[in-house]
C-alpha atoms as a PDB file:
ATOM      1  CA  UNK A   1       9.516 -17.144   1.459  1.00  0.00           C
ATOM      2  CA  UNK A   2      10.750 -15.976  -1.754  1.00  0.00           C
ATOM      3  CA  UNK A   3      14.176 -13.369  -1.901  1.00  0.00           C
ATOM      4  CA  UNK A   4      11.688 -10.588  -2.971  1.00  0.00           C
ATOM      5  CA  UNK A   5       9.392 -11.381  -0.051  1.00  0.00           C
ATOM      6  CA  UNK A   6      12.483 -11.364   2.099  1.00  0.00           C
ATOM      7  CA  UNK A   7      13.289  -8.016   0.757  1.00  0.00           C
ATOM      8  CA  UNK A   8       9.833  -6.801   1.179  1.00  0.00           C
ATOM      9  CA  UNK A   9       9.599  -7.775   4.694  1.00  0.00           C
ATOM     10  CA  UNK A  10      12.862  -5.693   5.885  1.00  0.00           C
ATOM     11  CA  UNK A  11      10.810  -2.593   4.177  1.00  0.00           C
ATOM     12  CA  UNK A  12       8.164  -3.119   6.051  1.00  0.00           C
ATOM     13  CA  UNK A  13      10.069  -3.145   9.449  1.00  0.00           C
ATOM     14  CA  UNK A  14      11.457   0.043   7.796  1.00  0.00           C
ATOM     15  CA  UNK A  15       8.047   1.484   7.456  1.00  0.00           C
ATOM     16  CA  UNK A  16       6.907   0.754  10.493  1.00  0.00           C
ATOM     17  CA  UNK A  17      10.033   2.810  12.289  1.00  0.00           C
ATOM     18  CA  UNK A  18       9.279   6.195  10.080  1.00  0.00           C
ATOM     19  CA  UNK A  19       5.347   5.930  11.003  1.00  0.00           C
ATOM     20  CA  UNK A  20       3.846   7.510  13.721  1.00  0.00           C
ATOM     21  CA  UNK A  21       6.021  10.095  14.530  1.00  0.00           C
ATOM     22  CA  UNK A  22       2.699  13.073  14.233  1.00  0.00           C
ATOM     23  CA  UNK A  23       0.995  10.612  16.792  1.00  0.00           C
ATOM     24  CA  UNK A  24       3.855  10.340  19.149  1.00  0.00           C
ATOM     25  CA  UNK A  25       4.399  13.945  19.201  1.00  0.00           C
ATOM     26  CA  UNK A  26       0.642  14.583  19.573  1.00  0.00           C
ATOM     27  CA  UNK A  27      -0.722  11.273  21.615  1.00  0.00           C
ATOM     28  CA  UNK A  28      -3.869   9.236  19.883  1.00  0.00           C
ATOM     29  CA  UNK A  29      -7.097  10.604  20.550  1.00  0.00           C
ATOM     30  CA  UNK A  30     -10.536  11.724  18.922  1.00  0.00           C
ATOM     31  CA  UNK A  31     -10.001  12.344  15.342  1.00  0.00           C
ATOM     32  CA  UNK A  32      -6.159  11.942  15.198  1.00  0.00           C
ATOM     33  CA  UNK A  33      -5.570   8.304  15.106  1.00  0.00           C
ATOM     34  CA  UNK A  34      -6.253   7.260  11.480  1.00  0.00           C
ATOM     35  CA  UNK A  35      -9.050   4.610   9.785  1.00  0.00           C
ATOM     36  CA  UNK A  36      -8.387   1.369  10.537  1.00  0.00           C
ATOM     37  CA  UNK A  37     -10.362  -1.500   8.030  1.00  0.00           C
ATOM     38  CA  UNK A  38     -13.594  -3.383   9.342  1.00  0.00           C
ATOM     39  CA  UNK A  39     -14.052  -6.980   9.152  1.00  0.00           C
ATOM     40  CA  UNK A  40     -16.227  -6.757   6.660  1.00  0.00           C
ATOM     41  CA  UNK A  41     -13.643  -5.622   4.381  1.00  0.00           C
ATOM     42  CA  UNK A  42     -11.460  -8.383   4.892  1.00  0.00           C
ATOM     43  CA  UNK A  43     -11.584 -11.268   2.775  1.00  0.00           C
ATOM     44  CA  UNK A  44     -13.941 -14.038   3.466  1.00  0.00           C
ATOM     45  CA  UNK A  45     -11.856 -17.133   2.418  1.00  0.00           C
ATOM     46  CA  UNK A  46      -7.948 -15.852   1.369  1.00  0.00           C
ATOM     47  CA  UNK A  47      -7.239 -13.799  -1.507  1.00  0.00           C
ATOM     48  CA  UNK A  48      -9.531 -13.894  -4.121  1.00  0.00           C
ATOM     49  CA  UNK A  49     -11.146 -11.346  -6.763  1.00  0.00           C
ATOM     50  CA  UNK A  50     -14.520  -9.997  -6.001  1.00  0.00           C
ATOM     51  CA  UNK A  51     -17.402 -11.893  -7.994  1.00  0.00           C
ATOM     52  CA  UNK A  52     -18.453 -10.303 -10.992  1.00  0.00           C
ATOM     53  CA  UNK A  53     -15.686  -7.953 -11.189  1.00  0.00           C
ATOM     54  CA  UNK A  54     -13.821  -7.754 -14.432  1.00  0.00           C
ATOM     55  CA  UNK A  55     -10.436  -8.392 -14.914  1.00  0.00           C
ATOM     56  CA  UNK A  56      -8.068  -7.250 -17.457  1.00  0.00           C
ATOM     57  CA  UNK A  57      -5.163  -7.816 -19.613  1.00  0.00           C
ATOM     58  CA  UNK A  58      -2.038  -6.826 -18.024  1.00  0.00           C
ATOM     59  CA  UNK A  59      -0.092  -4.143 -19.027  1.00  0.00           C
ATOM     60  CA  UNK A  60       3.108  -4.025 -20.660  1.00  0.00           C
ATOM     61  CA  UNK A  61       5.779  -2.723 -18.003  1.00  0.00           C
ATOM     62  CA  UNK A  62       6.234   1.253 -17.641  1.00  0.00           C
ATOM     63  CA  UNK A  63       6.686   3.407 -14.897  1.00  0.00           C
ATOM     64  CA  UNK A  64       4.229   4.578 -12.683  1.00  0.00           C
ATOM     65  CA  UNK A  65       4.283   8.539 -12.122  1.00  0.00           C
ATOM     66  CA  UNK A  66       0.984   9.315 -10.140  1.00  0.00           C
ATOM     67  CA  UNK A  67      -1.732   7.123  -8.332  1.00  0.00           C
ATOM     68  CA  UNK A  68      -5.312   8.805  -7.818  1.00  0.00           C
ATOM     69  CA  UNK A  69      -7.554   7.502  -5.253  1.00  0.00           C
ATOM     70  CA  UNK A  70     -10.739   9.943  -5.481  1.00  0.00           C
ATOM     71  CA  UNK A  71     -12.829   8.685  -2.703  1.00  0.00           C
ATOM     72  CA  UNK A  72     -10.214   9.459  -0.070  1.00  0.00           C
ATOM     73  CA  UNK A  73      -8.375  12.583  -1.944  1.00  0.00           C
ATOM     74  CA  UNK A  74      -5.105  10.586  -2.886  1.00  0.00           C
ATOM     75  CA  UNK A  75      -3.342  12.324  -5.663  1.00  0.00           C
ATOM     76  CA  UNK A  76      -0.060  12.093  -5.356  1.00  0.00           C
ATOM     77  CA  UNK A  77       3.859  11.743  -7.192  1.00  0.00           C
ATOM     78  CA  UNK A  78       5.491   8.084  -6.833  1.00  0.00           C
ATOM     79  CA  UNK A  79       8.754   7.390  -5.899  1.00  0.00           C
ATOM     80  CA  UNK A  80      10.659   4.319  -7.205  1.00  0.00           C
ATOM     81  CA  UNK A  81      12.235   2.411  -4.110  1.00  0.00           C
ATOM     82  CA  UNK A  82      15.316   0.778  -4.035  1.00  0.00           C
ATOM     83  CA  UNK A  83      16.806  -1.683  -1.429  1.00  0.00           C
ATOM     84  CA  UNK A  84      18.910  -0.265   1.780  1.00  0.00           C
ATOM     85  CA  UNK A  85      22.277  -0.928   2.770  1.00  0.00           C
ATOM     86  CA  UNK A  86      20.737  -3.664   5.232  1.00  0.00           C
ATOM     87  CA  UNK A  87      18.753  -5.369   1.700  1.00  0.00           C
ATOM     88  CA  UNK A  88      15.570  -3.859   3.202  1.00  0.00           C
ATOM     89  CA  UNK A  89      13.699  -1.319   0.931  1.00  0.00           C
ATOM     90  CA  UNK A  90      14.288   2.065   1.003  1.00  0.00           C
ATOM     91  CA  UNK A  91      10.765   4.248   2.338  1.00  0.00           C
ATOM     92  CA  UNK A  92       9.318   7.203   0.564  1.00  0.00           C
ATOM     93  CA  UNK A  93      11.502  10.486   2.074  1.00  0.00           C
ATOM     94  CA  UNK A  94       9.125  11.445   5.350  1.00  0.00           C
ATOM     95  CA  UNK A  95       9.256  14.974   5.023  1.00  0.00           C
ATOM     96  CA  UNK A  96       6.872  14.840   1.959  1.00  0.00           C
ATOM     97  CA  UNK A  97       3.266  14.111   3.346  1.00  0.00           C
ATOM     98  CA  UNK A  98       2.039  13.241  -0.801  1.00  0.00           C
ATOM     99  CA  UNK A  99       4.122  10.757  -1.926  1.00  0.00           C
ATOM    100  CA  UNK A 100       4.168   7.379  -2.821  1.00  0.00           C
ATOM    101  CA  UNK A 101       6.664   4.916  -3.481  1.00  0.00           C
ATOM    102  CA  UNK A 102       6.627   1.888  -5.339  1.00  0.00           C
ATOM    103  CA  UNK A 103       8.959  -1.097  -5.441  1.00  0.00           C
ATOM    104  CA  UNK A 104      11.477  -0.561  -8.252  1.00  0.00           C
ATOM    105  CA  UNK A 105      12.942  -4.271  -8.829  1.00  0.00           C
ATOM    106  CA  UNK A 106       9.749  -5.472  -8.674  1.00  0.00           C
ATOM    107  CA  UNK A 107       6.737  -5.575 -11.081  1.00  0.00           C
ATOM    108  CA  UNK A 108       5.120  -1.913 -12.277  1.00  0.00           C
ATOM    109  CA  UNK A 109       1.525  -1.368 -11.545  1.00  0.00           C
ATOM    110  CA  UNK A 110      -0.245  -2.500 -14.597  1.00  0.00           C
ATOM    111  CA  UNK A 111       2.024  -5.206 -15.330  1.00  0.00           C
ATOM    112  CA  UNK A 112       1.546  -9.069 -14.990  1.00  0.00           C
ATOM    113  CA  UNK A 113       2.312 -10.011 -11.219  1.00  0.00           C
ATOM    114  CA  UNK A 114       2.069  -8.283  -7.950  1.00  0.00           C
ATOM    115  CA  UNK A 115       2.933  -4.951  -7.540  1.00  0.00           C
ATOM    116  CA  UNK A 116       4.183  -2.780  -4.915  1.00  0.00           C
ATOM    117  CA  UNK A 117       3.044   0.216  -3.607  1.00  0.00           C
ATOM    118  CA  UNK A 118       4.052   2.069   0.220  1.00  0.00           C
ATOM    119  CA  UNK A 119       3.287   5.353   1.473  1.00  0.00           C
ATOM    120  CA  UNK A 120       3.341   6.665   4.610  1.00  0.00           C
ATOM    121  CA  UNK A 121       0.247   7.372   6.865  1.00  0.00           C
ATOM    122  CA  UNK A 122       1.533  10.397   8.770  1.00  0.00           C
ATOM    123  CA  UNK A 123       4.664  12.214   9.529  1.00  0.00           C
ATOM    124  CA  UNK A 124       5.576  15.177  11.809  1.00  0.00           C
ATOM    125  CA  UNK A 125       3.898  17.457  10.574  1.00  0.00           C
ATOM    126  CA  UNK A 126       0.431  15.663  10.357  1.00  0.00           C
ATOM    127  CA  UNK A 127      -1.504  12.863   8.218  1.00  0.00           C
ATOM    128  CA  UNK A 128       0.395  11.916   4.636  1.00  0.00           C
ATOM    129  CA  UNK A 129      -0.789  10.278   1.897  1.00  0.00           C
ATOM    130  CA  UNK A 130      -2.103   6.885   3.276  1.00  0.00           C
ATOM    131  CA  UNK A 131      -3.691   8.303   6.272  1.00  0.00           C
ATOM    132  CA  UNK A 132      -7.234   7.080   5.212  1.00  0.00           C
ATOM    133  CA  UNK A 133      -5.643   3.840   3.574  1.00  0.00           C
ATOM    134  CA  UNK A 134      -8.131   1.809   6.307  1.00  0.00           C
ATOM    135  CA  UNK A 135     -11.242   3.315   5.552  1.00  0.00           C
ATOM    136  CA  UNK A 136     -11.203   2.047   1.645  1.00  0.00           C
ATOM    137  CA  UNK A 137     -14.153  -0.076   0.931  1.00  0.00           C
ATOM    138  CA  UNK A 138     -14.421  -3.387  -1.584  1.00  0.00           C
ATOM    139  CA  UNK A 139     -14.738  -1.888  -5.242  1.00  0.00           C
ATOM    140  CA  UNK A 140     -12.697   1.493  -4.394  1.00  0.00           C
ATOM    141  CA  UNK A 141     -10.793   2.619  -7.728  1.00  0.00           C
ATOM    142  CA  UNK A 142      -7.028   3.147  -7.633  1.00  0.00           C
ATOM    143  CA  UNK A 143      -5.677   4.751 -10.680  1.00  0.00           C
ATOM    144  CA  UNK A 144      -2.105   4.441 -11.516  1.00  0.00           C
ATOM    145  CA  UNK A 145      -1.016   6.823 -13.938  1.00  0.00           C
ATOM    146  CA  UNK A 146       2.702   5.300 -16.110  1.00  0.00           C
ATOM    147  CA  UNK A 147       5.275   7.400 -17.733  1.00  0.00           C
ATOM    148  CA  UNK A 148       3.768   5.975 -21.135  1.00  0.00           C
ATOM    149  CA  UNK A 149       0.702   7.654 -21.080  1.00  0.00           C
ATOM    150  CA  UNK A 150      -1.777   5.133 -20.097  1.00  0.00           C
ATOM    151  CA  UNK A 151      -3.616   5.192 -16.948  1.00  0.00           C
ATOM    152  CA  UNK A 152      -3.835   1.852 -15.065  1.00  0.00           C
ATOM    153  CA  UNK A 153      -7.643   1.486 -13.071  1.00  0.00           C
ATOM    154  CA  UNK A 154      -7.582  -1.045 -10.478  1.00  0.00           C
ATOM    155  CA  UNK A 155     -10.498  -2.239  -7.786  1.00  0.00           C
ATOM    156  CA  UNK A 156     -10.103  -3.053  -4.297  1.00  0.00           C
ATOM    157  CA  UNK A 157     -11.004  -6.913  -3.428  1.00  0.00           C
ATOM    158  CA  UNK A 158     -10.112  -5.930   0.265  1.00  0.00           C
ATOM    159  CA  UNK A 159      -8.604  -4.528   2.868  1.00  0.00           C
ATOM    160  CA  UNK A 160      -6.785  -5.947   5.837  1.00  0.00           C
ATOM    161  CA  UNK A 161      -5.050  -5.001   8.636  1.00  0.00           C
ATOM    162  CA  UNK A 162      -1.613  -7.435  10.541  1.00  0.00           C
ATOM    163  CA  UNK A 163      -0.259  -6.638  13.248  1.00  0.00           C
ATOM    164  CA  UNK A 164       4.024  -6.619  12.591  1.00  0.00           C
ATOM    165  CA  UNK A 165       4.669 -10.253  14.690  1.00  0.00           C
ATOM    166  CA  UNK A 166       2.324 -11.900  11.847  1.00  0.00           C
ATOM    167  CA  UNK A 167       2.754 -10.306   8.903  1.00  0.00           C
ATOM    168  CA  UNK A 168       1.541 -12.885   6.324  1.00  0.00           C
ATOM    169  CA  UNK A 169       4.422 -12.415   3.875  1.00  0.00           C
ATOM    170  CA  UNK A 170       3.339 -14.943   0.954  1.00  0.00           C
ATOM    171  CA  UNK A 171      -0.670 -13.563   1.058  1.00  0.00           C
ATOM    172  CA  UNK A 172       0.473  -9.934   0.669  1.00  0.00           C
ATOM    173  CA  UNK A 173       3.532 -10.064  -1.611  1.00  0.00           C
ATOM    174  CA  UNK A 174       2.865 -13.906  -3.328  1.00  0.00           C
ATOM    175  CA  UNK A 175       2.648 -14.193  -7.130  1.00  0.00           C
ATOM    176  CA  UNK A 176       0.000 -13.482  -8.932  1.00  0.00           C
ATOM    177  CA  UNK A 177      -1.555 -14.746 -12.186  1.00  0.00           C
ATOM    178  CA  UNK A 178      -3.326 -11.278 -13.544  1.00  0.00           C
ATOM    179  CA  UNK A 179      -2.252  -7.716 -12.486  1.00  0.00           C
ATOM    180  CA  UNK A 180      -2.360  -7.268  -9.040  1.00  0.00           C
ATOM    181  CA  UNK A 181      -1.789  -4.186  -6.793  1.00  0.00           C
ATOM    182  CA  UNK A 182      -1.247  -4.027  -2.672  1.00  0.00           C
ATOM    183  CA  UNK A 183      -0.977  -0.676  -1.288  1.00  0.00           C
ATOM    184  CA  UNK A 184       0.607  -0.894   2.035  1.00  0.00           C
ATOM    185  CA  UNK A 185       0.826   1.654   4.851  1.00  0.00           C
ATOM    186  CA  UNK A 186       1.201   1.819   9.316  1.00  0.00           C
ATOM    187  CA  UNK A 187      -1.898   0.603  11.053  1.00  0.00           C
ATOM    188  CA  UNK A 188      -3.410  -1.679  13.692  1.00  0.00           C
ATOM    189  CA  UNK A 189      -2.744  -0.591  17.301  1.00  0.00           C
ATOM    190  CA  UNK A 190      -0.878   2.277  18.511  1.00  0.00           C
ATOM    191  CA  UNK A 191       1.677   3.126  21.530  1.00  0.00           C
ATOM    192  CA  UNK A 192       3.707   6.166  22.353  1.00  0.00           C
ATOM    193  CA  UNK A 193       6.419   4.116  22.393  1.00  0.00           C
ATOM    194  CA  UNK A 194       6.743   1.893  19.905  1.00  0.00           C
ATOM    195  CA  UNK A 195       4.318   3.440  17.020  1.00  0.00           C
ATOM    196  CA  UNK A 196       1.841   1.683  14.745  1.00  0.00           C
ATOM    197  CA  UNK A 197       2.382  -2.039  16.072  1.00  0.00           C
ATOM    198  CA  UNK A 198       1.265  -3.176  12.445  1.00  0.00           C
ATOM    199  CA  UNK A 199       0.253  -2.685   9.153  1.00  0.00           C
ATOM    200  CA  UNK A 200      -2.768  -1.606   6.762  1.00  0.00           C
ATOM    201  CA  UNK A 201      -3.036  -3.587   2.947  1.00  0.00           C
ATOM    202  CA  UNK A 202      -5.533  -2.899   0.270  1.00  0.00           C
ATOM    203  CA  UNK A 203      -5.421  -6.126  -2.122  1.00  0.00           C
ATOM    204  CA  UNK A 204      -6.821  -4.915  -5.523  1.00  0.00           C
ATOM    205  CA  UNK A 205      -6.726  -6.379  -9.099  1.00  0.00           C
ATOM    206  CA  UNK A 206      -6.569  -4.215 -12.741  1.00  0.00           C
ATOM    207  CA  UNK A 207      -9.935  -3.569 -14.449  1.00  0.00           C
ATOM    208  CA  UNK A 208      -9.380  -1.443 -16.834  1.00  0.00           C
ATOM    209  CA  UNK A 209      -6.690   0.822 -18.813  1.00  0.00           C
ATOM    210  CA  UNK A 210      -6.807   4.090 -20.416  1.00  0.00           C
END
């Protein structure tokens, strides 16, 4: 496991301790426990692009400000997150229920490589930003606004859901060739006690700029 996979692993722990806390309060139930991803949105054989879907140049590096995901009503601020005192990475602040963070010493969204981005699915006060992370479907479009002006437009290739013990660290945060995104929030099963006893990732590559 590379040092930034290392890194990226303590941040999800992280994650994983700030999520939940609206569901502990209130107990799972009927509408309250957010979407998790079907099988059918998982990959079929390991990460790969879907067929036919375009691909684009990457992006020279520059800030992302805002991410837009229209089919479930994300439109929030991003955060750039830096590393803990314990080397993990730092979470989005929980008291704001629309906003993301992205991984700072790590590639922007746009840019050539895998990039980075966390938010969390609820907090006390009720769902946040990533709360409907799970029900995204295969061709979704992320947008990724950057502080230079252009827009970045990326498509899902899938959705997938780990449960904490087997997080697959190289899959979700390995290298990649084009411009790649993973959006990462809580997910999988739930207990009063513990929380969200994994995690949701949407894999998605850059199709476009604007």
């Amino acid at each position: 496991m590379s040092p930034s996979a290392q890194k990226a692993k303590g941040w999800l722990v992280g994650i994983a301790v700030l999520c939940g806390i609206w569901l502990v309060q209130n107990g799972p139930g009927g509408q309250i426990v957010p979407p998790q991803p079907s099988s059918a949105q998982a990959f079929a054989a390991g990460p790969q692009l879907q067929p036919g879907s375009p691909v684009a140049e990457p992006m020279d590096r520059s800030e992302p400000v805002r991410i837009r995901i229209p089919v479930i009503e994300v439109d929030a601020p991003m955060t750039r997150l830096g590393l803990a005192a314990d080397g993990s990475l730092d979470v989005p602040p929980d008291e704001n229920r629309n906003l993301a963070g992205w991984y700072g010493g790590g590639v922007p969204p746009g840019a050539r490589g895998t990039a980075i981005v966390a938010g969390h699915v609820d907090n006390a006060d009720g769902p946040a930003v990533f709360y409907a992370l799970g029900s995204l479907t295969k061709g979704t479009t992320v947008e990724v606004d950057r502080r230079d002006g252009s827009t970045a437009v990326f498509s899902v290739d899938a959705i997938e859901v780990y449960d904490n013990d087997d997080f697959p660290d190289q899959r979700v945060y390995g290298d990649a060739p084009h411009a790649a995104l993973r959006l990462i929030t809580c997910g999988g099963g739930f207990s009063k006690e513990t929380g969200y006893q994994g995690n949701v990732v949407a894999y998605a590559h850059l199709t476009g700029v604007r």
